[in-house]
PDB file of N, CA and C in Angstrom:
ATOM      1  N   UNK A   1      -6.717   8.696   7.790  1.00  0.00           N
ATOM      2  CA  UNK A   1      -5.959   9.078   6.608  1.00  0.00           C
ATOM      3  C   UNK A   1      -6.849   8.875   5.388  1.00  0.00           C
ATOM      4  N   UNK A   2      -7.009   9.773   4.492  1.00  0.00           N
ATOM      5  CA  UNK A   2      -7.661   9.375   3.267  1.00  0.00           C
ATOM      6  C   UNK A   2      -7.095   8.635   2.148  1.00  0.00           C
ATOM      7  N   UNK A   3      -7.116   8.751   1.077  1.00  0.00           N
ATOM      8  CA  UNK A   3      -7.033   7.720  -0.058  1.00  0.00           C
ATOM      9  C   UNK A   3      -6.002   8.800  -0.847  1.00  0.00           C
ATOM     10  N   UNK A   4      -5.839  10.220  -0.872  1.00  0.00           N
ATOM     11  CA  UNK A   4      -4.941  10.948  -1.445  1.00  0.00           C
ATOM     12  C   UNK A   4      -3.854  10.685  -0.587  1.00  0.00           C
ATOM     13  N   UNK A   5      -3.413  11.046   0.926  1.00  0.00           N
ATOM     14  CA  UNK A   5      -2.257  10.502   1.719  1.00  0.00           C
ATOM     15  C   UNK A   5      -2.017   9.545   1.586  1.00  0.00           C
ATOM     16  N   UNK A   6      -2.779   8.541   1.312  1.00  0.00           N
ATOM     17  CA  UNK A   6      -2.053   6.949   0.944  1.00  0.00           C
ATOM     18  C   UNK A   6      -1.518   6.893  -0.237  1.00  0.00           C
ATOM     19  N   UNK A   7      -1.734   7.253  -1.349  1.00  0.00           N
ATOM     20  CA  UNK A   7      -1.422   7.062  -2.574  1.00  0.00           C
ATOM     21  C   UNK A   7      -0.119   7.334  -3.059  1.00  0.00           C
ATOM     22  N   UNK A   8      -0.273   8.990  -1.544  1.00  0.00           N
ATOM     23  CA  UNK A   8       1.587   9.596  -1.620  1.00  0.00           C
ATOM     24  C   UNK A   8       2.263   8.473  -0.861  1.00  0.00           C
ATOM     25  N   UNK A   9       1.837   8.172  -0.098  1.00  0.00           N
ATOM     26  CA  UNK A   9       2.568   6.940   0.669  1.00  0.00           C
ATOM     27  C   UNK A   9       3.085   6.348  -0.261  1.00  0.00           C
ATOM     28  N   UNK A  10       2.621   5.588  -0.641  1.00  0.00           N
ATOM     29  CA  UNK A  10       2.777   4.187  -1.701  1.00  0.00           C
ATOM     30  C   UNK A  10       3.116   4.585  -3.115  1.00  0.00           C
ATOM     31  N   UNK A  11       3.304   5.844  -2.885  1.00  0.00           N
ATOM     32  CA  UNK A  11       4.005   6.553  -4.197  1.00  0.00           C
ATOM     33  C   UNK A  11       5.794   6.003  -4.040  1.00  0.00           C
ATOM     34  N   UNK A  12       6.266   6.046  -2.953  1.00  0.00           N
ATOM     35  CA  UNK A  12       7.771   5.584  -3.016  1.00  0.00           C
ATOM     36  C   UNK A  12       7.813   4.266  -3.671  1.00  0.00           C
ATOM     37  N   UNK A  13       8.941   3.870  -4.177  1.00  0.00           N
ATOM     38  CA  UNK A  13       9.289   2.395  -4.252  1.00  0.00           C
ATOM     39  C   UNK A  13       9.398   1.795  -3.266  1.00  0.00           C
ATOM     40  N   UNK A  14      10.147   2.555  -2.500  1.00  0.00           N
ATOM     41  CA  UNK A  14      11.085   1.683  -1.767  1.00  0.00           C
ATOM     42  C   UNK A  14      10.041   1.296  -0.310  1.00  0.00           C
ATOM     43  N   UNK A  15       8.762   2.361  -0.178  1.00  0.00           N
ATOM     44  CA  UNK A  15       7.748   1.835   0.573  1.00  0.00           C
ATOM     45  C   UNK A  15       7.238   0.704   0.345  1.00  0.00           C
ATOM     46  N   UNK A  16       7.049   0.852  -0.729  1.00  0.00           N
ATOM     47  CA  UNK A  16       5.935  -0.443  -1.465  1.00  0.00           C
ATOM     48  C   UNK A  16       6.902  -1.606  -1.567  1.00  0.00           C
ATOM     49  N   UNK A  17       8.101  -1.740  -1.771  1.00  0.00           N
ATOM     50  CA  UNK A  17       8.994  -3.179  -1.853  1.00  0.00           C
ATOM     51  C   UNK A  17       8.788  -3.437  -0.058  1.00  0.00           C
ATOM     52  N   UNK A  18       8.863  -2.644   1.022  1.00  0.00           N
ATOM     53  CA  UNK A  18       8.751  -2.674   2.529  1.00  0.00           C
ATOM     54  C   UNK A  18       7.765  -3.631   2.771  1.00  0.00           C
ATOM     55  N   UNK A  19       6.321  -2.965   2.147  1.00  0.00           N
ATOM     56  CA  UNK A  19       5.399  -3.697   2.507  1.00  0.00           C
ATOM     57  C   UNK A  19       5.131  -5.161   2.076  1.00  0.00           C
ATOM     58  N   UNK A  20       5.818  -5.455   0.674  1.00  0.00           N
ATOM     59  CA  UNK A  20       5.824  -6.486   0.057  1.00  0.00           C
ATOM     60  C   UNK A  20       6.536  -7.503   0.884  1.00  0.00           C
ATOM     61  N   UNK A  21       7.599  -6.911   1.415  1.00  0.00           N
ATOM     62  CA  UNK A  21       8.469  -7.780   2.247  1.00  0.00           C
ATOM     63  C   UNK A  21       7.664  -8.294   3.674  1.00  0.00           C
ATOM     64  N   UNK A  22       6.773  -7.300   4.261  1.00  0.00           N
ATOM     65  CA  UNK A  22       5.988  -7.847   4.922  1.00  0.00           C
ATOM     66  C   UNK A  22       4.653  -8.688   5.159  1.00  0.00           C
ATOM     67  N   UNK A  23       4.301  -8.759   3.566  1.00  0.00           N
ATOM     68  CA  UNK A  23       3.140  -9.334   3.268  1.00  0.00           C
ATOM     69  C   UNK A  23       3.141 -10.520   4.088  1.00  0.00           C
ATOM     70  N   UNK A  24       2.483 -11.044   5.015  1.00  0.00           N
ATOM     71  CA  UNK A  24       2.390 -12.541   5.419  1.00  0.00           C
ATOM     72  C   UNK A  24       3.335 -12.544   6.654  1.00  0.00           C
ATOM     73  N   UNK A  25       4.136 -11.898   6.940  1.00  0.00           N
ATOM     74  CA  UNK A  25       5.338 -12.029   8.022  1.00  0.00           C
ATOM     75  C   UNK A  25       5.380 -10.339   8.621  1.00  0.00           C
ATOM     76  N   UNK A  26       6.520 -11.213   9.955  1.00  0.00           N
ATOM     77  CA  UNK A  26       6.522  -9.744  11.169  1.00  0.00           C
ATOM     78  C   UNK A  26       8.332  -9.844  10.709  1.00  0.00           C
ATOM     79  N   UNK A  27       8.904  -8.443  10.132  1.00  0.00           N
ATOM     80  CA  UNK A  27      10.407  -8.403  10.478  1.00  0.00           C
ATOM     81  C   UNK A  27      10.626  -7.155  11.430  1.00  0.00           C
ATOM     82  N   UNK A  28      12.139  -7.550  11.532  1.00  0.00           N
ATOM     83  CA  UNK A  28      12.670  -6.211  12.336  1.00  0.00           C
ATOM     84  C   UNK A  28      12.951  -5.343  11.262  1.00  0.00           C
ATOM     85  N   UNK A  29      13.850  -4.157  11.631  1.00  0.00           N
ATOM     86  CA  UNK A  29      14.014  -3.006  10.424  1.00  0.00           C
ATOM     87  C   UNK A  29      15.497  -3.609   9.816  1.00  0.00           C
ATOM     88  N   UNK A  30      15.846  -4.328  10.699  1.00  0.00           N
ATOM     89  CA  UNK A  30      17.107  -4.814  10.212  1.00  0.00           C
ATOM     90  C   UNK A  30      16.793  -5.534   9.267  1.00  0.00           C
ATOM     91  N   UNK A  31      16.491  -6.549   9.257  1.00  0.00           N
ATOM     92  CA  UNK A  31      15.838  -7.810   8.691  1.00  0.00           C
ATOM     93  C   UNK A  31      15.132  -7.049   7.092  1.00  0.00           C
ATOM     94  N   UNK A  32      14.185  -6.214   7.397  1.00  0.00           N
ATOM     95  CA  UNK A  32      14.154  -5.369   6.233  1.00  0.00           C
ATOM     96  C   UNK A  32      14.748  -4.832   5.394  1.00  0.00           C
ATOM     97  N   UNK A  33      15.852  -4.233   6.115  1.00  0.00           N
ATOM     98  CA  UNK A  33      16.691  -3.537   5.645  1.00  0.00           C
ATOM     99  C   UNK A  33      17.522  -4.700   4.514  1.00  0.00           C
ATOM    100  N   UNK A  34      17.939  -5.501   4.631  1.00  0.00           N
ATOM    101  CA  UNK A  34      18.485  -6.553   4.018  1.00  0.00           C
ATOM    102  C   UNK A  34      18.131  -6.827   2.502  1.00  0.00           C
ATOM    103  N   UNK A  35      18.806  -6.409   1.660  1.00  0.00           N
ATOM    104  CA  UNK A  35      18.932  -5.982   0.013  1.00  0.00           C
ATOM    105  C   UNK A  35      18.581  -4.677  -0.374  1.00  0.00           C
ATOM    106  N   UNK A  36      18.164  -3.868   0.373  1.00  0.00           N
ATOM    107  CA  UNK A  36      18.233  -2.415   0.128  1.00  0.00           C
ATOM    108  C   UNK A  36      19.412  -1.842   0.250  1.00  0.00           C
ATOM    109  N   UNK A  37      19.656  -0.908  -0.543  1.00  0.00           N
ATOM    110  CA  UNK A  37      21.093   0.305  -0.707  1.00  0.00           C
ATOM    111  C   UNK A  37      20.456   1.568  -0.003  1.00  0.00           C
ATOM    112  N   UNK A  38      20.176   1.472   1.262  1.00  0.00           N
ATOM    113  CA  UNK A  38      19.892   2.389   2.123  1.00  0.00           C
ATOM    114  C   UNK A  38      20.211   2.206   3.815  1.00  0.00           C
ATOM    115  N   UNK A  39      20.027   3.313   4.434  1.00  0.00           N
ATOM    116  CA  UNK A  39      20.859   3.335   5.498  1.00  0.00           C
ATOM    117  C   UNK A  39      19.941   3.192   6.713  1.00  0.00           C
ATOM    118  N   UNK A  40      20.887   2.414   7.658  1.00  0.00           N
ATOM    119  CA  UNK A  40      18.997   2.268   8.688  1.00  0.00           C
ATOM    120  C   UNK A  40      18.307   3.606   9.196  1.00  0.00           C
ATOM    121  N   UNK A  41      18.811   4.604   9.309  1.00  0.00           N
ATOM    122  CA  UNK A  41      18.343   5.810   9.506  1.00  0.00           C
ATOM    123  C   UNK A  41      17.055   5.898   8.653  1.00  0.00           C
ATOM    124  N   UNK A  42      17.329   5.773   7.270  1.00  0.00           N
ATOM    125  CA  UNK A  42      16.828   6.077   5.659  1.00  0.00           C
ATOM    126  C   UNK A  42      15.700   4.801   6.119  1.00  0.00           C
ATOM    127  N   UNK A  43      15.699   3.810   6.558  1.00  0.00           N
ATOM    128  CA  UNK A  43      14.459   2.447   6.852  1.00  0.00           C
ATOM    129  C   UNK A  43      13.900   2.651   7.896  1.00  0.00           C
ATOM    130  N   UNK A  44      14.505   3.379   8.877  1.00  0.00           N
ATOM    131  CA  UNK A  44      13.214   3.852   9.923  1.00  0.00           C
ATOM    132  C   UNK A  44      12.469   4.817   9.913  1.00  0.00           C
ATOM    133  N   UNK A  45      12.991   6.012   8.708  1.00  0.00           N
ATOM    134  CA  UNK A  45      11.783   6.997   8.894  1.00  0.00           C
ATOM    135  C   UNK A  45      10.760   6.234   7.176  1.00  0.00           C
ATOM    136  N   UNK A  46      11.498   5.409   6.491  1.00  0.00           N
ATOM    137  CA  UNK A  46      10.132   4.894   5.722  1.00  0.00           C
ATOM    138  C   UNK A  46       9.568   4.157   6.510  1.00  0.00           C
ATOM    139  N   UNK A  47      10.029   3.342   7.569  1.00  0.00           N
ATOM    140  CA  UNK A  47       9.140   3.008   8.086  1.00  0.00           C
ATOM    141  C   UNK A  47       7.788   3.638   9.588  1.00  0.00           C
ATOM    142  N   UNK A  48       8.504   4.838  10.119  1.00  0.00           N
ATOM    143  CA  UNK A  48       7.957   6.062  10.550  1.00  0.00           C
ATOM    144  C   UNK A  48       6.239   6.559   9.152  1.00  0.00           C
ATOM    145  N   UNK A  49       7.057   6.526   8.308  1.00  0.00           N
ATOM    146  CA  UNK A  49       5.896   7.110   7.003  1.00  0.00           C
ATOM    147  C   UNK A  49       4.505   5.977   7.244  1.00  0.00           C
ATOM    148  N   UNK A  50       5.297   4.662   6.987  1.00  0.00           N
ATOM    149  CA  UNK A  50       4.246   3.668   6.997  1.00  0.00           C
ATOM    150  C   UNK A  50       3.646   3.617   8.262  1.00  0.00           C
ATOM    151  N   UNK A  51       3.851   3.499   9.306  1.00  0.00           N
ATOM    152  CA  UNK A  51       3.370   3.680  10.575  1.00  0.00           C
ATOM    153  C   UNK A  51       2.344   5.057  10.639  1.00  0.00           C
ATOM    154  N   UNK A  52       2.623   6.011  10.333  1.00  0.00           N
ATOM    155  CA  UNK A  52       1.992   7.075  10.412  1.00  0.00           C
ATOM    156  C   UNK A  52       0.816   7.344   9.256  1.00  0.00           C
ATOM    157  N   UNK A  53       0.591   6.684   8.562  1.00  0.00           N
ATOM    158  CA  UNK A  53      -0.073   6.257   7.345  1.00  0.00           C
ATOM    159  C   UNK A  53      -1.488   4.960   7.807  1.00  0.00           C
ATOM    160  N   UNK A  54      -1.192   4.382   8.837  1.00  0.00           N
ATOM    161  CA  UNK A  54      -1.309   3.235   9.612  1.00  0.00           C
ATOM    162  C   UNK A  54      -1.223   2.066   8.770  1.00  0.00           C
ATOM    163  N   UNK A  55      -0.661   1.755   8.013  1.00  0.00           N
ATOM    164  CA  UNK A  55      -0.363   1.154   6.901  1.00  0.00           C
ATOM    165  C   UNK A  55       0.413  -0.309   7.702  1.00  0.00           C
ATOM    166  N   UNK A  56       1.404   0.283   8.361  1.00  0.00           N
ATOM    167  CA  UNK A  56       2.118  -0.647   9.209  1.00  0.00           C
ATOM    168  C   UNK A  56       2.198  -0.365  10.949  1.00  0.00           C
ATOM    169  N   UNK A  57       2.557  -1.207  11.992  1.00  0.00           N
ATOM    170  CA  UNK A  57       2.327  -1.292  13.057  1.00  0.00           C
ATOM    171  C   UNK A  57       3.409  -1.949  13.801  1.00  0.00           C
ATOM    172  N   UNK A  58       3.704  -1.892  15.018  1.00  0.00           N
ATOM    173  CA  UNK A  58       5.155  -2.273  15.647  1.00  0.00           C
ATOM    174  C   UNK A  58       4.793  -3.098  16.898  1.00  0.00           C
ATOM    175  N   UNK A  59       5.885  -4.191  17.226  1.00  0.00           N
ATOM    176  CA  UNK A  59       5.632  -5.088  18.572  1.00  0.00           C
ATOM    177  C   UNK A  59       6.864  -5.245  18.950  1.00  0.00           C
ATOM    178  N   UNK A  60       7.193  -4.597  20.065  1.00  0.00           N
ATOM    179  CA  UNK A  60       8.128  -4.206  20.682  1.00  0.00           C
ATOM    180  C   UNK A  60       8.875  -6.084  21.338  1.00  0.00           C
ATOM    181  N   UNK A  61       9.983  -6.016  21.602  1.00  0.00           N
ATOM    182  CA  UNK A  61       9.754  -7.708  21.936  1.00  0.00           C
ATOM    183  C   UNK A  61      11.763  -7.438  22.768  1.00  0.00           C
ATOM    184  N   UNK A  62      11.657  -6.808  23.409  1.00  0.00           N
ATOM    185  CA  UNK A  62      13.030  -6.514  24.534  1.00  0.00           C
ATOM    186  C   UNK A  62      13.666  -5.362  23.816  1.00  0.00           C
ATOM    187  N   UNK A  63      14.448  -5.379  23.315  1.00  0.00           N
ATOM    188  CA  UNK A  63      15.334  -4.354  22.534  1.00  0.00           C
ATOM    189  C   UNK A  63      14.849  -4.195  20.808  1.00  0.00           C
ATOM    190  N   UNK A  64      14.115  -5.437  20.644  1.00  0.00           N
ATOM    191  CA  UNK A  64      14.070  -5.927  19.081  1.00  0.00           C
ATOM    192  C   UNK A  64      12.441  -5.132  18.396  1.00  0.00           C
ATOM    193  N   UNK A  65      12.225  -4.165  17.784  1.00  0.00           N
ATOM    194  CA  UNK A  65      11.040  -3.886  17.089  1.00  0.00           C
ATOM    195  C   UNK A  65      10.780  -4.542  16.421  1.00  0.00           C
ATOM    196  N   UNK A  66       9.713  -5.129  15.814  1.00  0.00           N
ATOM    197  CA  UNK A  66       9.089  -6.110  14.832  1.00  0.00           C
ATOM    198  C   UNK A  66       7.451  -5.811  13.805  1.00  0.00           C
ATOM    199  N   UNK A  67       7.676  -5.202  12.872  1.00  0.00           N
ATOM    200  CA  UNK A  67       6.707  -4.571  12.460  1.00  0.00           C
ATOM    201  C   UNK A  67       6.013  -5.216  11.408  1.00  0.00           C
ATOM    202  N   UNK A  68       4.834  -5.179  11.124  1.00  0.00           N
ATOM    203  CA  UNK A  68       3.630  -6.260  10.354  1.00  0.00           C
ATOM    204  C   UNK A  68       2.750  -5.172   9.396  1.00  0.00           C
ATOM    205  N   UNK A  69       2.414  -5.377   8.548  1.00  0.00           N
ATOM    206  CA  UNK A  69       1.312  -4.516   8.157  1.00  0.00           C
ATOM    207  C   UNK A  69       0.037  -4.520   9.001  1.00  0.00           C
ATOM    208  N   UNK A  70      -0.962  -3.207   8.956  1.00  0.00           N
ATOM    209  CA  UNK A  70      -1.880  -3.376   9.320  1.00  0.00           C
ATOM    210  C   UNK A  70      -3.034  -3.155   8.456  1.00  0.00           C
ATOM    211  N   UNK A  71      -3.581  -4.194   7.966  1.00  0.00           N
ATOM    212  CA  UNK A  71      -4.723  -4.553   6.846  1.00  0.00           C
ATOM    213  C   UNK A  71      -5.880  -3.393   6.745  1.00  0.00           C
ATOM    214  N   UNK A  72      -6.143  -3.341   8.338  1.00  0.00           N
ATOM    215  CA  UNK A  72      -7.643  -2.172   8.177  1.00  0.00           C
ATOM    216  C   UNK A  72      -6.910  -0.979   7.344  1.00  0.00           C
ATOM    217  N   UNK A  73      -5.490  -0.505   7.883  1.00  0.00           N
ATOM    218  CA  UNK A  73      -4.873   0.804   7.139  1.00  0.00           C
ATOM    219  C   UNK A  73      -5.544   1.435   5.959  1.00  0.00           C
ATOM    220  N   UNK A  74      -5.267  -0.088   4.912  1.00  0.00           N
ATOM    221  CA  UNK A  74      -6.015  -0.296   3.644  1.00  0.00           C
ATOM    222  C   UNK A  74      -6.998   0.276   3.437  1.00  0.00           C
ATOM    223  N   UNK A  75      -8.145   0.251   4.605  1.00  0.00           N
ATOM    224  CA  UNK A  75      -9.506   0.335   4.313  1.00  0.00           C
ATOM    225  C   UNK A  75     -10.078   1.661   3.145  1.00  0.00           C
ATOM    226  N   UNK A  76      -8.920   2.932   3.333  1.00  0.00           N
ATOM    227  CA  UNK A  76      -9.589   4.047   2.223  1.00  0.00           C
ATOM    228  C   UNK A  76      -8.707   3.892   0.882  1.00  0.00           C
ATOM    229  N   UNK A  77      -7.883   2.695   0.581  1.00  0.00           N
ATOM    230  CA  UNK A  77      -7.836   2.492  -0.454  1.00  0.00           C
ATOM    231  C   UNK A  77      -8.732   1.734  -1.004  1.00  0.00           C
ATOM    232  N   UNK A  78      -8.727   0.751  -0.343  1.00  0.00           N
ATOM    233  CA  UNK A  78      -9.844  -0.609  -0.965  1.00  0.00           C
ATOM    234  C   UNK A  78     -11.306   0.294  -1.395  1.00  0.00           C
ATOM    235  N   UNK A  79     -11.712   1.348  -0.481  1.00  0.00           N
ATOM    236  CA  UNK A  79     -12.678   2.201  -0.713  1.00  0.00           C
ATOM    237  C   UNK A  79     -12.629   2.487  -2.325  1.00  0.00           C
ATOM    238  N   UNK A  80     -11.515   3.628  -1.997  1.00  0.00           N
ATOM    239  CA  UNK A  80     -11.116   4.256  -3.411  1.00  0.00           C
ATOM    240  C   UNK A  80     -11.688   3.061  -4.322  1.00  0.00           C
ATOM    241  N   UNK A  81     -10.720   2.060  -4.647  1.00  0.00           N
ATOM    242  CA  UNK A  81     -11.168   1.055  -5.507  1.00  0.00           C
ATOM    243  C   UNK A  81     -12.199   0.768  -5.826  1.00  0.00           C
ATOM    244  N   UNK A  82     -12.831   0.496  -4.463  1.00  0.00           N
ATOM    245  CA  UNK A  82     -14.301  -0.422  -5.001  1.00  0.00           C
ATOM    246  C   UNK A  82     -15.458   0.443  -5.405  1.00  0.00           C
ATOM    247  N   UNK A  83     -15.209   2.010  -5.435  1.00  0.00           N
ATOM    248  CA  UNK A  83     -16.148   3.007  -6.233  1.00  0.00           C
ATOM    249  C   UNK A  83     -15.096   3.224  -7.761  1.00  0.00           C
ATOM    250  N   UNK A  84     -14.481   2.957  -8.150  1.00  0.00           N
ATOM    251  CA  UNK A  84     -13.916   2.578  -9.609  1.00  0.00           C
ATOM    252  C   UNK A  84     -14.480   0.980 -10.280  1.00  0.00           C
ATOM    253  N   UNK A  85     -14.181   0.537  -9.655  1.00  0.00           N
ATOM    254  CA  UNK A  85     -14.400  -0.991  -9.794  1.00  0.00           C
ATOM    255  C   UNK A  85     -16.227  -1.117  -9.903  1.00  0.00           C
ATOM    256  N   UNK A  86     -17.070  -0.636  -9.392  1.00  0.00           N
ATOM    257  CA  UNK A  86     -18.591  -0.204 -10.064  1.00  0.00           C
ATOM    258  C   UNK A  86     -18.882   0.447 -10.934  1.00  0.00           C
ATOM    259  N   UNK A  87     -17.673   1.521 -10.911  1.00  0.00           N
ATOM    260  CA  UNK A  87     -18.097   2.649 -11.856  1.00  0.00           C
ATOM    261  C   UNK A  87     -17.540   1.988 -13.656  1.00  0.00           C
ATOM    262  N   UNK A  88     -16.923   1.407 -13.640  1.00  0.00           N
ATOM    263  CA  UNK A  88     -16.269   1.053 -14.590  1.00  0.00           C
ATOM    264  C   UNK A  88     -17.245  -0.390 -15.486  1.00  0.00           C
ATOM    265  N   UNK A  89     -17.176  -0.865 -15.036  1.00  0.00           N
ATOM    266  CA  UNK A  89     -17.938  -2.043 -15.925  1.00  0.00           C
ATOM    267  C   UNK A  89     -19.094  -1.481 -16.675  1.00  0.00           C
ATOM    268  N   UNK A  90     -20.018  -0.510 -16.042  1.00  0.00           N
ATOM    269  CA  UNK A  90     -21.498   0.061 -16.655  1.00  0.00           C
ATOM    270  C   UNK A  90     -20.922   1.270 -17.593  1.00  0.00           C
ATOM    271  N   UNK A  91     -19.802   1.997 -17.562  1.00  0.00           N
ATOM    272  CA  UNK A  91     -19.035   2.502 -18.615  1.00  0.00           C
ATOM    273  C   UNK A  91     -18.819   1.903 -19.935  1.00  0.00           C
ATOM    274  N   UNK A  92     -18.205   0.933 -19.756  1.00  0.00           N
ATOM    275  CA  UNK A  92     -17.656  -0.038 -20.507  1.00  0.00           C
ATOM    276  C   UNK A  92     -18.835  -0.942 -21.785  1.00  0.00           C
ATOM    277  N   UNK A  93     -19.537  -1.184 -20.607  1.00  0.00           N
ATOM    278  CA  UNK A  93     -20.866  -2.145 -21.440  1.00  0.00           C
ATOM    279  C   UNK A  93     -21.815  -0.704 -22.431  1.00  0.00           C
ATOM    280  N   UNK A  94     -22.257   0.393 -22.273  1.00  0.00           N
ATOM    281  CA  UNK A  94     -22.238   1.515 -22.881  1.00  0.00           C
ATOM    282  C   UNK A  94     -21.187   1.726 -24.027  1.00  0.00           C
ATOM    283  N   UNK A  95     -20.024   1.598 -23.811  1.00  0.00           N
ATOM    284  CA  UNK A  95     -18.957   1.835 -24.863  1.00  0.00           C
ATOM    285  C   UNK A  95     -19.355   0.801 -25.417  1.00  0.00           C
ATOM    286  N   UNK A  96     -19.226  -0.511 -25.547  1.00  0.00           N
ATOM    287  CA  UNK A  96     -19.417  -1.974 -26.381  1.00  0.00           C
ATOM    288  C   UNK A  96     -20.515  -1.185 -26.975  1.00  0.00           C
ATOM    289  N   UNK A  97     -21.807  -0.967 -26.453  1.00  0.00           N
ATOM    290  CA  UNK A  97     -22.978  -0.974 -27.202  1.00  0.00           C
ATOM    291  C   UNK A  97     -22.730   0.399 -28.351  1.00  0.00           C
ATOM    292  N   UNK A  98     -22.411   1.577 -27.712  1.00  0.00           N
ATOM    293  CA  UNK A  98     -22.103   2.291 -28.835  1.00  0.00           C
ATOM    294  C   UNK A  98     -21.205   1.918 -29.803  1.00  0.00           C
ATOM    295  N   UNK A  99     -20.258   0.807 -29.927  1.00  0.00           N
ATOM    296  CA  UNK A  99     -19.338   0.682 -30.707  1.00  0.00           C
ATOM    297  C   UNK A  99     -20.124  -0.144 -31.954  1.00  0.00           C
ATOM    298  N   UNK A 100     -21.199  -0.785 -31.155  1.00  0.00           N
ATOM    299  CA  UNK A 100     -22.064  -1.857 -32.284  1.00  0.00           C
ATOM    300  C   UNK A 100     -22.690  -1.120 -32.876  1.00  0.00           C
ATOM    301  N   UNK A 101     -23.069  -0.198 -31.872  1.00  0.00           N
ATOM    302  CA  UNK A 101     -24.021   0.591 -33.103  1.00  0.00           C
ATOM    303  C   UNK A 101     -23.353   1.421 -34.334  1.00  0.00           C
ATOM    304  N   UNK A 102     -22.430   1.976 -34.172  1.00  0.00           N
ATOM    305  CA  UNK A 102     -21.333   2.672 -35.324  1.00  0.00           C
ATOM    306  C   UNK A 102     -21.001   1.238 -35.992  1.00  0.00           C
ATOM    307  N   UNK A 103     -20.723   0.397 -35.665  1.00  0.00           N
ATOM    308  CA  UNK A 103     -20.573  -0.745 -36.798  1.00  0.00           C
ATOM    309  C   UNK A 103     -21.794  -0.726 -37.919  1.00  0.00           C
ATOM    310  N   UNK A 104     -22.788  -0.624 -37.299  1.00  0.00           N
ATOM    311  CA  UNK A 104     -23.954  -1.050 -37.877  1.00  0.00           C
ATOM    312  C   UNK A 104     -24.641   0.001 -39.064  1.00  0.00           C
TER     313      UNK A 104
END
């Protein structure tokens, strides 16, 4: 998946509160579902999105699904980032210096 499909991903809210809820912990969809005004139908295909995104990942455990984020998912965002995150500081230090010089 690239860094434009993720971005639509994580364009929902209600994705991004999902994942938050999973930061650090494994829930079920139920368990998720819990303070959302949505219907479990409506929490399994966001969570279908995230899965298919590889964003998130599932462990089956008798009848009970239990789903975790999966960190590498990340990997073409963190990308994205870390070519902004270079590009930006040597921008910046250029702007400072032109700004001294118009002072001057």
């Amino acid at each position: 998946m690239n860094d434009t499909e993720i971005f639509k991903v994580l364009a929902d809210p209600t994705r991004r509160a999902i994942l938050e809820r999973l930061s650090g912990t494994e829930m079920t969809a139920t368990d998720l579902r819990a303070g959302f005004a949505i219907t479990q139908p409506a929490m399994s295909q966001h969570l279908a999105v995230l899965r298919g995104a590889g964003l998130v990942t599932e462990r089956r455990e008798g009848r009970y699904i239990h789903y975790r984020i999966t960190p590498d998912g990340f990997a073409p965002l963190h990308d994205w980032l870390a070519r902004y995150r270079d590009f930006w500081p040597g921008r910046i230090d250029r702007l400072k210096d032109l700004l001294r010089e118009m002072d001057q």
